[in-house]
Protein backbone atom coordinates (compact mmCIF):
# COMPACT_ATOMS: atom_id res chain seq x y z
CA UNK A 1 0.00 0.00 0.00
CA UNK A 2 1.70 3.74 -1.06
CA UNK A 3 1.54 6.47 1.44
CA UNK A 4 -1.45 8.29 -0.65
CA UNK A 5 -3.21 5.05 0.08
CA UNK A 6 -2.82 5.31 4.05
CA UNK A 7 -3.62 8.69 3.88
CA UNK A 8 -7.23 8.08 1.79
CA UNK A 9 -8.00 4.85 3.74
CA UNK A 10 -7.10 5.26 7.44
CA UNK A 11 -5.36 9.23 7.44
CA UNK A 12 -2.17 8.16 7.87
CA UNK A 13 0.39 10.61 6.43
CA UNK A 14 4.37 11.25 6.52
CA UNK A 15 5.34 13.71 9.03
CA UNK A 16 3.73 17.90 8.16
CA UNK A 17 5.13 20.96 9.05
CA UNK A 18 2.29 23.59 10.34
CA UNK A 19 2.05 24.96 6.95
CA UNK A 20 1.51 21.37 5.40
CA UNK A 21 -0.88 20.77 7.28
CA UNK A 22 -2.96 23.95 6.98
CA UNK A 23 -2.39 23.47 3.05
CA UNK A 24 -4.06 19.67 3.28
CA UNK A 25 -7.01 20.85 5.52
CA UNK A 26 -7.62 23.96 3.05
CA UNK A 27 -7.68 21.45 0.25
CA UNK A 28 -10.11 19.02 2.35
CA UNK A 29 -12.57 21.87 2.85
CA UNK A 30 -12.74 22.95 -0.60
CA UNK A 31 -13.80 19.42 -1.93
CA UNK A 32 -15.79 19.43 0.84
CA UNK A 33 -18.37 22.03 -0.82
CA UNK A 34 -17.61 21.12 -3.98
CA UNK A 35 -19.30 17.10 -2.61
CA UNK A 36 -22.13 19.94 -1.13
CA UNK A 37 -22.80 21.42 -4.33
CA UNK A 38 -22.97 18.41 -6.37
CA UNK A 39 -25.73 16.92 -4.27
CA UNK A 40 -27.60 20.17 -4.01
CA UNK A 41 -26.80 21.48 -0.36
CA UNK A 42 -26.19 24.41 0.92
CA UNK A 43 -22.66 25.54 1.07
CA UNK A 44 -21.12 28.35 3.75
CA UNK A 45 -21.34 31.92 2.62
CA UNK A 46 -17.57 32.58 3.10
CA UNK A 47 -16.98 30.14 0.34
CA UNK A 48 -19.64 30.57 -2.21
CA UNK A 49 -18.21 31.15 -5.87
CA UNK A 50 -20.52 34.20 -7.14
CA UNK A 51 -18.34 34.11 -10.69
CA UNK A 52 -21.20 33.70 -13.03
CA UNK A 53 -19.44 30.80 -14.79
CA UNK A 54 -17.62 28.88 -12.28
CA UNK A 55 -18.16 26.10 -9.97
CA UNK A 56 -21.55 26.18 -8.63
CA UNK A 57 -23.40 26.70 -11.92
CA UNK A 58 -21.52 23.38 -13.60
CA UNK A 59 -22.39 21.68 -10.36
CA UNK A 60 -25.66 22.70 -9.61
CA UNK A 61 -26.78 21.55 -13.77
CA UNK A 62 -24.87 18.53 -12.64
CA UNK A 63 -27.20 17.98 -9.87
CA UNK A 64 -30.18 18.48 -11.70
CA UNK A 65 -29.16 15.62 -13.96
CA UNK A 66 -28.38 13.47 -11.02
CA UNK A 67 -31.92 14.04 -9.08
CA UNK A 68 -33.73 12.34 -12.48
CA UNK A 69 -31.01 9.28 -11.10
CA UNK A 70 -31.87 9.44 -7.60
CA UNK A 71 -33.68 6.03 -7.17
CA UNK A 72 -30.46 4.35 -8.70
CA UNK A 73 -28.45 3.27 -5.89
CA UNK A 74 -24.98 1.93 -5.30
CA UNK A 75 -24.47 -1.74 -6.30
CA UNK A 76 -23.55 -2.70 -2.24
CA UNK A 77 -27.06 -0.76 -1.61
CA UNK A 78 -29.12 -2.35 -3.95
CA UNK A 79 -27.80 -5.82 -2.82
CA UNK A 80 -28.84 -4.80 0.77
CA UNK A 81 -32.63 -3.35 -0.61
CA UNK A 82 -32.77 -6.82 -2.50
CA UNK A 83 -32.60 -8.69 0.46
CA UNK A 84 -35.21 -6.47 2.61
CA UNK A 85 -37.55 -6.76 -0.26
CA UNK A 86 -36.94 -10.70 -0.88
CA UNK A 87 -37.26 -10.97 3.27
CA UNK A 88 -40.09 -8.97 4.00
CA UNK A 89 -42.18 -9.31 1.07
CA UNK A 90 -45.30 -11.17 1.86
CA UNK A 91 -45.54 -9.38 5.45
CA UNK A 92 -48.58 -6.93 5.05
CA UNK A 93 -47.16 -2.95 5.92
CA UNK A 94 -43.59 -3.83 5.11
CA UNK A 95 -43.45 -3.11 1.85
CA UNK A 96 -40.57 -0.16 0.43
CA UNK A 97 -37.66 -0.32 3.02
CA UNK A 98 -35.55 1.50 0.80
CA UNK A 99 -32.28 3.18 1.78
CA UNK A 100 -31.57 7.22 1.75
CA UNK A 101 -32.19 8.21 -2.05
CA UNK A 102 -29.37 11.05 -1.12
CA UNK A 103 -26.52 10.52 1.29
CA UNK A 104 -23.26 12.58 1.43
CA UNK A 105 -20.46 9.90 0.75
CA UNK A 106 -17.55 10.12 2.88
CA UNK A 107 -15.36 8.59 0.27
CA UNK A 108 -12.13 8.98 1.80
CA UNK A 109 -10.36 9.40 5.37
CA UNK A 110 -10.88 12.52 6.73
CA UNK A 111 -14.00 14.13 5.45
CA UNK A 112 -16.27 12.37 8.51
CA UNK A 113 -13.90 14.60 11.27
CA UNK A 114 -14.04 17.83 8.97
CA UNK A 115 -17.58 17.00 8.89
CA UNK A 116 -18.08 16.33 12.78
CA UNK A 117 -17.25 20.32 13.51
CA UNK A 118 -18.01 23.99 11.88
CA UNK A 119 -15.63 25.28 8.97
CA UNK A 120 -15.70 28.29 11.51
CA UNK A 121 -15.46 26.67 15.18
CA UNK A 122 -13.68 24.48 17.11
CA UNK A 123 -16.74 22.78 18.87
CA UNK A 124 -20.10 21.09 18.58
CA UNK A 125 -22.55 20.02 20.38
CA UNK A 126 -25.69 18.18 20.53
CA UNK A 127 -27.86 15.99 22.78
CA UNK A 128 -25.77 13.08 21.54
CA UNK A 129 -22.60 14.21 21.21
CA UNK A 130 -20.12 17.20 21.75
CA UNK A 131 -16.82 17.21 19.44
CA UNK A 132 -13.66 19.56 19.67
CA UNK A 133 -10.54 20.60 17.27
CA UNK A 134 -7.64 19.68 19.20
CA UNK A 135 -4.00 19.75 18.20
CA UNK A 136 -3.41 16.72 17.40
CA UNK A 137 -7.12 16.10 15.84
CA UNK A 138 -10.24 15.72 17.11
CA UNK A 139 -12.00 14.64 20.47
CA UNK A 140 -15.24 13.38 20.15
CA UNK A 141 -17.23 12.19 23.46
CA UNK A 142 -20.36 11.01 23.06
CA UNK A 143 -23.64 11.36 25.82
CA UNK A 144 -23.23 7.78 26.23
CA UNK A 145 -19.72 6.24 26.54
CA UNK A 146 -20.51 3.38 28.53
CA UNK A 147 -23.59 0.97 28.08
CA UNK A 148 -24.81 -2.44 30.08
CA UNK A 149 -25.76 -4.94 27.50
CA UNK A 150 -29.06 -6.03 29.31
CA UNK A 151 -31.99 -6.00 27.52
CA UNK A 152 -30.13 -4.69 24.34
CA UNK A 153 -29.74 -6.82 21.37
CA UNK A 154 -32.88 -7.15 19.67
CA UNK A 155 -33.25 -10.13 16.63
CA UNK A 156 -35.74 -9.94 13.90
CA UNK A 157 -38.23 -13.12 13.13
CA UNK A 158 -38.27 -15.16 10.35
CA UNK A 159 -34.49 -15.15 9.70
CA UNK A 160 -31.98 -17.90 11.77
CA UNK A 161 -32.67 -18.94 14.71
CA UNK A 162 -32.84 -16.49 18.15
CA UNK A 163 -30.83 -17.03 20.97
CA UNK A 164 -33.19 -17.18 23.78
CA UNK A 165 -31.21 -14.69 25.78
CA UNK A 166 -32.05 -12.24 23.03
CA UNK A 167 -35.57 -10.56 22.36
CA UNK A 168 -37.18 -11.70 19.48
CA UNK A 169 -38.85 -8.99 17.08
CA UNK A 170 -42.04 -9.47 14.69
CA UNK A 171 -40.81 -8.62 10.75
CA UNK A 172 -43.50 -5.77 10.97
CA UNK A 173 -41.91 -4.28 14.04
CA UNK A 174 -38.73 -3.93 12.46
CA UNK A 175 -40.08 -2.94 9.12
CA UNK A 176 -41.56 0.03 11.16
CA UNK A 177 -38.63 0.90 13.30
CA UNK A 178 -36.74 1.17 9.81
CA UNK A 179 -39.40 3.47 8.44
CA UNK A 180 -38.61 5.88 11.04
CA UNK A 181 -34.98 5.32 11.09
CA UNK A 182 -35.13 6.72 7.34
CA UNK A 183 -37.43 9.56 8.77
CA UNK A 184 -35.19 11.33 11.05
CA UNK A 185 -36.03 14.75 13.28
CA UNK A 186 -34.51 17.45 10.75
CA UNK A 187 -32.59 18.57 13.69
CA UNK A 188 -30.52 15.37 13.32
CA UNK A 189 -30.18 15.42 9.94
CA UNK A 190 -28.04 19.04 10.40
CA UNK A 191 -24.14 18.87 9.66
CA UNK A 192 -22.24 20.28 12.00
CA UNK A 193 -19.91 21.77 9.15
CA UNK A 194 -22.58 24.44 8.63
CA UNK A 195 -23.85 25.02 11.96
CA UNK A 196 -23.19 28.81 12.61
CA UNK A 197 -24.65 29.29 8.88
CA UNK A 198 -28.21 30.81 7.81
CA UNK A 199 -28.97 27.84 6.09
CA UNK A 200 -27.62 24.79 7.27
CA UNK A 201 -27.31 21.51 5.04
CA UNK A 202 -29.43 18.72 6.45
CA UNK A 203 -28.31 15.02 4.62
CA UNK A 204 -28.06 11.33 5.69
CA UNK A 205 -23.89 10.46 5.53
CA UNK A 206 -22.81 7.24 4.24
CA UNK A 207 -19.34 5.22 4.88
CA UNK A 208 -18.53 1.70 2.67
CA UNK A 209 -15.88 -0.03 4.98
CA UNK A 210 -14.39 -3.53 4.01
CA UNK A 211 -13.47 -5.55 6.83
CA UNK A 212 -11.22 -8.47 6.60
CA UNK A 213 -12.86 -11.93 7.10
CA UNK A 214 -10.21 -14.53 6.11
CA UNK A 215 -6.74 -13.37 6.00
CA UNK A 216 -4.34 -14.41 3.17
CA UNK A 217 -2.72 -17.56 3.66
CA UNK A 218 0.16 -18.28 0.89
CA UNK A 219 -0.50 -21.60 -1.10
CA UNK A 220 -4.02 -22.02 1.01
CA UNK A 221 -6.77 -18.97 0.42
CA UNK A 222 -6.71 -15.54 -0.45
CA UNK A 223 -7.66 -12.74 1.99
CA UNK A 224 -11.06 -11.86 2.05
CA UNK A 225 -13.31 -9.30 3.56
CA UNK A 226 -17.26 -8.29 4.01
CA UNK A 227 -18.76 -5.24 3.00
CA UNK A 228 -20.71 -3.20 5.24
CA UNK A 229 -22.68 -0.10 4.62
CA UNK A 230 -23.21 2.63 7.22
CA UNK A 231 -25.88 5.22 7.08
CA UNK A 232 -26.00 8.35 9.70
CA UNK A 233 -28.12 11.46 10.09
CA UNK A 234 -25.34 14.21 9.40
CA UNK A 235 -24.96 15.54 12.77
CA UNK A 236 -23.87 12.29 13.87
CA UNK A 237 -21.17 12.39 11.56
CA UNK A 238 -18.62 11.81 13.98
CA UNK A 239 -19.23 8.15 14.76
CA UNK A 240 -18.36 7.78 11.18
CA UNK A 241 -14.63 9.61 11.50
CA UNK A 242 -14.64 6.98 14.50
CA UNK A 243 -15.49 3.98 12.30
CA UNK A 244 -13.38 4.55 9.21
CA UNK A 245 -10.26 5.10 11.94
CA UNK A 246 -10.48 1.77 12.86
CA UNK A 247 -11.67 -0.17 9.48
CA UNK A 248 -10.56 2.12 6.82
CA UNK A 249 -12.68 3.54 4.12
CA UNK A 250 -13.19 1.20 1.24
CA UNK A 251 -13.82 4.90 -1.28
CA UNK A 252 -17.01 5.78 -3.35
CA UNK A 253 -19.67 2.72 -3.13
CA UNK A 254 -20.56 4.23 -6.89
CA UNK A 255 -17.02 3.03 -8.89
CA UNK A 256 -16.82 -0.11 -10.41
CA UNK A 257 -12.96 -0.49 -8.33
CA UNK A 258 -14.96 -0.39 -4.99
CA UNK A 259 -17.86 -2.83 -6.03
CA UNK A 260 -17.40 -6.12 -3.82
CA UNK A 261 -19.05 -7.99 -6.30
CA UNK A 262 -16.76 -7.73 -9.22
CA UNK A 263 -14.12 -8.65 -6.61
CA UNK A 264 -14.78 -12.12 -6.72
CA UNK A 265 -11.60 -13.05 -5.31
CA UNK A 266 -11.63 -10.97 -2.55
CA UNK A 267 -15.26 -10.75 -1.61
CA UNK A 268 -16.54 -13.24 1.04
CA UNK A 269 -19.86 -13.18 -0.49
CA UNK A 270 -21.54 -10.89 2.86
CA UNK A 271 -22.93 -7.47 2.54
CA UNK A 272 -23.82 -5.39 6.47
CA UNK A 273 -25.60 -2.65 6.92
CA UNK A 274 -25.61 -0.31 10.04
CA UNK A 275 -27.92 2.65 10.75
CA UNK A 276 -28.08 5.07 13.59
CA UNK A 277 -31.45 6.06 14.67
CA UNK A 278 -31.35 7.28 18.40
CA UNK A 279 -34.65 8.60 18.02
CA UNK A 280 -36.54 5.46 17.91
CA UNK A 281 -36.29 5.17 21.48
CA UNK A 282 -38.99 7.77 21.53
CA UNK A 283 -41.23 5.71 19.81
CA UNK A 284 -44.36 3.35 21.47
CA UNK A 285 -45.04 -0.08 21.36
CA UNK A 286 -48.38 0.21 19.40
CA UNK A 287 -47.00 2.88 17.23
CA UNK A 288 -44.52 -0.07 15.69
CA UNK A 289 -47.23 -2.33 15.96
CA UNK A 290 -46.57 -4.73 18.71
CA UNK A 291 -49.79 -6.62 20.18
CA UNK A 292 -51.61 -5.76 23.24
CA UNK A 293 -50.57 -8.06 25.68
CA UNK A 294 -53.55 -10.01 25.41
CA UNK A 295 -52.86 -11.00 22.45
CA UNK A 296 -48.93 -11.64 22.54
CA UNK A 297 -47.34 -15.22 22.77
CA UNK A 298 -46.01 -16.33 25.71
CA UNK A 299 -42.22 -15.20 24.38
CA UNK A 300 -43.30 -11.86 23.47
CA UNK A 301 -45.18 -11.22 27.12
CA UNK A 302 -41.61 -12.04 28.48
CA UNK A 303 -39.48 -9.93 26.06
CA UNK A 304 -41.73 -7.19 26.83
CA UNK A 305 -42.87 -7.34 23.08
CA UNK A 306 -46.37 -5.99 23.66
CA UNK A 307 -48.24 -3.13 25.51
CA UNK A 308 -50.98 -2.85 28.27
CA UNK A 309 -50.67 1.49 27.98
CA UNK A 310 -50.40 2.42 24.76
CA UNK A 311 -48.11 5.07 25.75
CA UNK A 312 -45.57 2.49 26.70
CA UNK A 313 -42.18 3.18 25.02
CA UNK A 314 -40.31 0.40 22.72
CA UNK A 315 -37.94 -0.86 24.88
CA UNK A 316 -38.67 1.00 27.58
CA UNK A 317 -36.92 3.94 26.14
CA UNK A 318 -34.06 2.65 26.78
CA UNK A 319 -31.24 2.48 23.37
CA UNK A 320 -31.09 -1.16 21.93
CA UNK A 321 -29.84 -2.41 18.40
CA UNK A 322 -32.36 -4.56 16.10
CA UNK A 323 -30.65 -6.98 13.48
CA UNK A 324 -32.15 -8.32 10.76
CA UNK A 325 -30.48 -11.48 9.09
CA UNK A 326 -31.00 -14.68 7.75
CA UNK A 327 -28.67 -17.14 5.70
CA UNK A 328 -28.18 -15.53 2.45
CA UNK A 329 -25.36 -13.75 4.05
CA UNK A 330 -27.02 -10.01 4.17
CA UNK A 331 -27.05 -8.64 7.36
CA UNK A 332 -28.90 -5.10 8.31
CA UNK A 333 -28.73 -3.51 12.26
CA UNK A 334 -30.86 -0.38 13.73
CA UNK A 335 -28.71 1.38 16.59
CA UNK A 336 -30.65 3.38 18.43
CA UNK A 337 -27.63 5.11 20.38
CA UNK A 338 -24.97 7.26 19.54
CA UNK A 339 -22.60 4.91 21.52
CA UNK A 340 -19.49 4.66 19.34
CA UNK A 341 -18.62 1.24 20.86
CA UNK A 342 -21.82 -0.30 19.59
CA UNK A 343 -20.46 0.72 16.06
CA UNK A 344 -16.99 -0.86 16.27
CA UNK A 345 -18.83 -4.30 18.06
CA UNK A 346 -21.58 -4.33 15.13
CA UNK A 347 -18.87 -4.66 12.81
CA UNK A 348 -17.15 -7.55 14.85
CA UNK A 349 -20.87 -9.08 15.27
CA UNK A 350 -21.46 -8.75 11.66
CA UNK A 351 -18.19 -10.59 10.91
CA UNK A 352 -18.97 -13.31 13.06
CA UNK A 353 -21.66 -13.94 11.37
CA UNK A 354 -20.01 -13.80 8.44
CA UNK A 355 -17.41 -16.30 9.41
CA UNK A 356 -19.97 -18.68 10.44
CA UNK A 357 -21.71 -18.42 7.28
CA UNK A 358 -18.60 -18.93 5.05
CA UNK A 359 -16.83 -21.62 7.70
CA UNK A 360 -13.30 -22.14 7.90
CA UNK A 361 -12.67 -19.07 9.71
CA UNK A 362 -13.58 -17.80 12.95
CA UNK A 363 -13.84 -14.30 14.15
CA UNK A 364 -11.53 -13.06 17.03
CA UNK A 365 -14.18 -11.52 19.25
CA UNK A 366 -15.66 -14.88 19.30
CA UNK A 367 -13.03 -16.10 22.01
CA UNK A 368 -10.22 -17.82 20.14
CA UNK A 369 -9.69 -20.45 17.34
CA UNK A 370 -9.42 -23.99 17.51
CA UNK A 371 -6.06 -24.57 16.14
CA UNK A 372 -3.98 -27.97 15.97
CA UNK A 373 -0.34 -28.09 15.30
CA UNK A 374 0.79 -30.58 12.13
CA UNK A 375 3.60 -32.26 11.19
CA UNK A 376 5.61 -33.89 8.02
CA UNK A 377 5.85 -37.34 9.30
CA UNK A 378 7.92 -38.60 6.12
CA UNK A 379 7.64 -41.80 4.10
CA UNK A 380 6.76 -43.66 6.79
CA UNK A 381 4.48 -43.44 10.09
CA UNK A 382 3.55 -46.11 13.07
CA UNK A 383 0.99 -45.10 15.26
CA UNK A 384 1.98 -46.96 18.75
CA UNK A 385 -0.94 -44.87 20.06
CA UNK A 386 -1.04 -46.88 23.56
CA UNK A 387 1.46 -44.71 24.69
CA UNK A 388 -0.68 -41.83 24.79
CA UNK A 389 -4.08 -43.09 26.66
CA UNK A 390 -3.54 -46.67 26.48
CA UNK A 391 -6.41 -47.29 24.21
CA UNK A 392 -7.13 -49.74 21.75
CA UNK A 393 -9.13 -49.76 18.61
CA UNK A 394 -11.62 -52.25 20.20
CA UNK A 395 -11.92 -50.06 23.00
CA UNK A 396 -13.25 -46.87 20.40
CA UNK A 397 -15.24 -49.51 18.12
CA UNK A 398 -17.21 -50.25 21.68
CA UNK A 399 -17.27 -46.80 22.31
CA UNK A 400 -18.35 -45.26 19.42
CA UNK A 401 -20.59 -48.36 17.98
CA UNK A 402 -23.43 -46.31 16.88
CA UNK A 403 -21.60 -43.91 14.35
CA UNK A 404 -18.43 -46.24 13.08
CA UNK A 405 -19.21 -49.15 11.03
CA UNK A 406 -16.70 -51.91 12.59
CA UNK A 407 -14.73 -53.89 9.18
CA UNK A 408 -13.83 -57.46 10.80
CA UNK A 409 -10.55 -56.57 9.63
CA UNK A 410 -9.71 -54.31 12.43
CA UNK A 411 -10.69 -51.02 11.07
CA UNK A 412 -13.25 -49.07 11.15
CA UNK A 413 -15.39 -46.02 8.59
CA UNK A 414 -17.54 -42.99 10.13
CA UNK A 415 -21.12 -43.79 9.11
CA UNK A 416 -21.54 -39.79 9.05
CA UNK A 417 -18.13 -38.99 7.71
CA UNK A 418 -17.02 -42.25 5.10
CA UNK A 419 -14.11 -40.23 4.13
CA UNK A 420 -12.47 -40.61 8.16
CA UNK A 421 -11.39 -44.00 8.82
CA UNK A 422 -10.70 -45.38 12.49
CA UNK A 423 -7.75 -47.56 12.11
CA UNK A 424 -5.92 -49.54 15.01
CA UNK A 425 -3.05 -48.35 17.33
CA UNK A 426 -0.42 -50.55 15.92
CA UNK A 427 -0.89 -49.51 12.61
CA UNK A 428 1.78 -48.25 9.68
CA UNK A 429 0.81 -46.28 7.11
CA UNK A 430 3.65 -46.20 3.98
CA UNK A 431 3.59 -43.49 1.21
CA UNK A 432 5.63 -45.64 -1.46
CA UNK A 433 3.29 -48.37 -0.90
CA UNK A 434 0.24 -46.06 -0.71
CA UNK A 435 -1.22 -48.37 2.29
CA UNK A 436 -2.00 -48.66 6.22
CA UNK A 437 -1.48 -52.32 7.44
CA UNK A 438 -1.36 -53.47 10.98
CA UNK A 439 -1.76 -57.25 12.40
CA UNK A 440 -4.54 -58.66 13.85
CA UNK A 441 -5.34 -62.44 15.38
CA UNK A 442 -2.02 -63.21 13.90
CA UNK A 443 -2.99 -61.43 10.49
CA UNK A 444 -2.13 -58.94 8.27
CA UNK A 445 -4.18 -56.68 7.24
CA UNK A 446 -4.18 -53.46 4.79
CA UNK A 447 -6.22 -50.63 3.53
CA UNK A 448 -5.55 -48.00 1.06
CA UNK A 449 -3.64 -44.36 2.00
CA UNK A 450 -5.76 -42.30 0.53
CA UNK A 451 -5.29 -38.73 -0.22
CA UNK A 452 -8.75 -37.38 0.44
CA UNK A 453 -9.20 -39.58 3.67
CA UNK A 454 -8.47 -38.38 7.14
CA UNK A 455 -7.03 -41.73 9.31
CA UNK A 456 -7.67 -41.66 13.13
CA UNK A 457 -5.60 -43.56 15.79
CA UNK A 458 -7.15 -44.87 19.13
CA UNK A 459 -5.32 -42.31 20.90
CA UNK A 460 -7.57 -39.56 18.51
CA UNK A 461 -3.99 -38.42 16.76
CA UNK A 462 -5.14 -37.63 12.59
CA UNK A 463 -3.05 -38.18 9.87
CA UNK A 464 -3.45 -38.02 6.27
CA UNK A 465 -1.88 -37.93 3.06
CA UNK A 466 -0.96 -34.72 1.39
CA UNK A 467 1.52 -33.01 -1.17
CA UNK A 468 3.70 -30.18 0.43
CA UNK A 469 2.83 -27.04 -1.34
CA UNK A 470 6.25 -26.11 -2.15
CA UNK A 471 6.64 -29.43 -3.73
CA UNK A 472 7.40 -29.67 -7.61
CA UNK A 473 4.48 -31.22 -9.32
């Protein structure tokens, strides 16, 4: 990766002087408005262009022409639409979940913390956040900086199965919560950039981030990552500079260079999607169509997933996250926090279940791998397994009777698995000769080595035939 690559993914840059760095940030707020302009927002008055032929009139024509365009969406968008329409589609009311027609695309490091404070200030604040310029950056500290996970995860129905320490959620609940995530107060839509302005520019911000799934492993498997989508009202901005800090920004959703899908490669296969909505705590029971608790099931009584008052807030007002997934490997979560740390563990959640999805992998927040060590053991291998636990293949075959069928031979193949074998704990297994013999009742007996078989010892050591990667063919 160049330097001009750090510096666009995670804003990581040689060492500035003062005047460098002035220089950079001048540069960032002039594309800046020029991104404001092309999607029709206002821009400050310090820096409007009043030359009757320059930049605003191109890009204001320029965003006439894209408004005819505006129910086109990004190819990682219309993937995640795709799925809400295929997964909600015969569930009366939840027709249309459709994504922000306009969002502000943060399509490189650095334009989220511009973003996050005004071209004129050195603070902001809100009810959810307050940000300040410092020397070295930015600090942002949200309301909320510390959350108990009780009573928090929320999991829509009709996808894989719940966890019964999580609350399960009807398809037309979360159909409605998304309805008003897309619907935010107009307050929260402002951008902090323009706060001490007239008119202020009030826009949904997007992020495309590509977490890594399945590093690269030379001679094995390419690395891989996810995609996942993020979607914030603009004056939460800065969760976003905190997001693509830690995962990079993947660049402009739009270009064919960034499209997962024509990364076949590369791309696990798994589109996320993440949207902040702290207002929906403010929303009832009944108004996103719970039951009465007369009419709940016994579940929803004790997830609190109906109403006796219908003033009775979702949740009890207090901030949860919804997800919405099944197995075609699309995943879509409702925050309803500012909490940056539900952000950054959304993304680990969503790779976990992409891991389990795609197998072979296994994602770190998930407590550790199971790993086993391997070895060459050259031409030749006895197993003298006794030494380990003393067993003997009769011992497993007794064991184990209802899932190995027992050969009178001495050996024995995995009614589940035929490919693993269950061979005894004298046994020799030879790579000229391509065979595993052993003696038995004075016998001896042999079976094939074969190269797509796993062979397991009394003692439960595997072994199986395989070329060394570096080997010549």
């Amino acid at each position: 990766m160049q330097f001009r690559d750090f510096e666009e993914v995670l804003g990581f840059v040689p060492s500035e002087s003062k005047d460098q760095r002035l220089a950079s940030r001048d540069s960032l707020v002039h594309y800046i408005n020029l991104k404001l302009l092309v999607n029709g927002l206002p821009i400050p008055k310090c820096f409007e262009d009043n030359d009757r032929l320059g930049a605003p009139r191109l890009l204001n024509t320029f965003h006439q022409r894209l408004k005819r365009l505006d129910s086109i969406h990004c190819p990682a968008d219309t993937r995640i639409e795709q799925f809400l329409q295929r997964h909600f589609d015969r569930i009366k009311g939840c027709s249309s979940l459709k994504l922000p027609d306009l969002a502000l695309i943060l399509d490189r490091h650095g334009i989220a913390r511009e973003l996050s404070l005004p071209h004129d200030g050195d603070s902001y604040e809100n009810q959810y956040v307050s940000s300040y310029r410092v020397r070295n950056g930015v600090l942002h500290n949200p309301a909320n900086d510390r959350r108990t996970t009780v009573g928090t995860f929320h999991v829509t129905e009709g996808g894989l199965p719940i966890p019964n320490d999580k609350k399960a959620v009807p398809r037309l609940t979360f159909a409605s919560l998304f309805k008003h995530a897309m619907t935010p107060p107009e307050d929260l839509l402002e951008l902090p950039f323009t706060q001490n302005e007239p008119e202020k520019a009030r826009v949904f911000v997007s992020l495309l981030i590509r977490p890594l799934l399945c590093p690269e492993v030379p001679g094995f498997c390419q690395e891989q990552s996810m995609e996942v989508r993020f979607f914030v009202p603009g004056s939460l901005v800065s969760n976003l500079d905190f997001v693509e800090s830690i995962f990079g920004n993947a660049g402009d959703p739009f270009l064919p260079q960034n499209d997962a899908a024509l990364d076949v490669d590369h791309w696990s296969g798994h589109s996320g999607c993440v949207i902040l909505a702290p207002h929906l705590v403010n929303l009832t029971k009944k108004e996103v169509g719970l039951p009465h608790f007369d009419e709940a099931t016994e579940r929803q009584k004790r997830d609190g997933m109906c109403w006796k008052a219908e003033d009775e807030k979702y949740n009890d007002g207090v901030p949860f996250k919804l997800t919405c997934r099944d197995e075609e490997g699309v995943i879509v979560t409702l925050i309803a926090d500012n909490y940056f740390g539900y952000c950054k563990k959304e993304v680990k959640t969503q790779l976990s279940y992409a891991a389990n999805l795609a197998g072979n992998v296994e994602e770190e927040h998930a407590g550790g791998a199971v790993a086993f060590a391997s070895f060459n053991l050259g031409e030749e291998f006895l197993a003298d397994s006794r030494r380990y636990n003393n067993r003997s293949f009769d011992d497993v075959a007794g064991d184990y009777a209802s899932f190995i069928d027992v050969r009178p031979e001495g050996f024995g193949i995995d009614k589940n698995f035929p490919q693993v074998i269950y061979i005894p704990e004298d046994a020799r297994a030879c790579v000229s000769e391509q065979k595993i013999s052993w003696q038995r009742a004075g016998k001896r007996h042999q079976i094939p080595l074969k190269p797509d078989h796993v062979y397991i010892t009394p003692s439960g050591y595997k072994m199986k035939m395989k070329k060394h990667p570096a080997a010549p063919s």
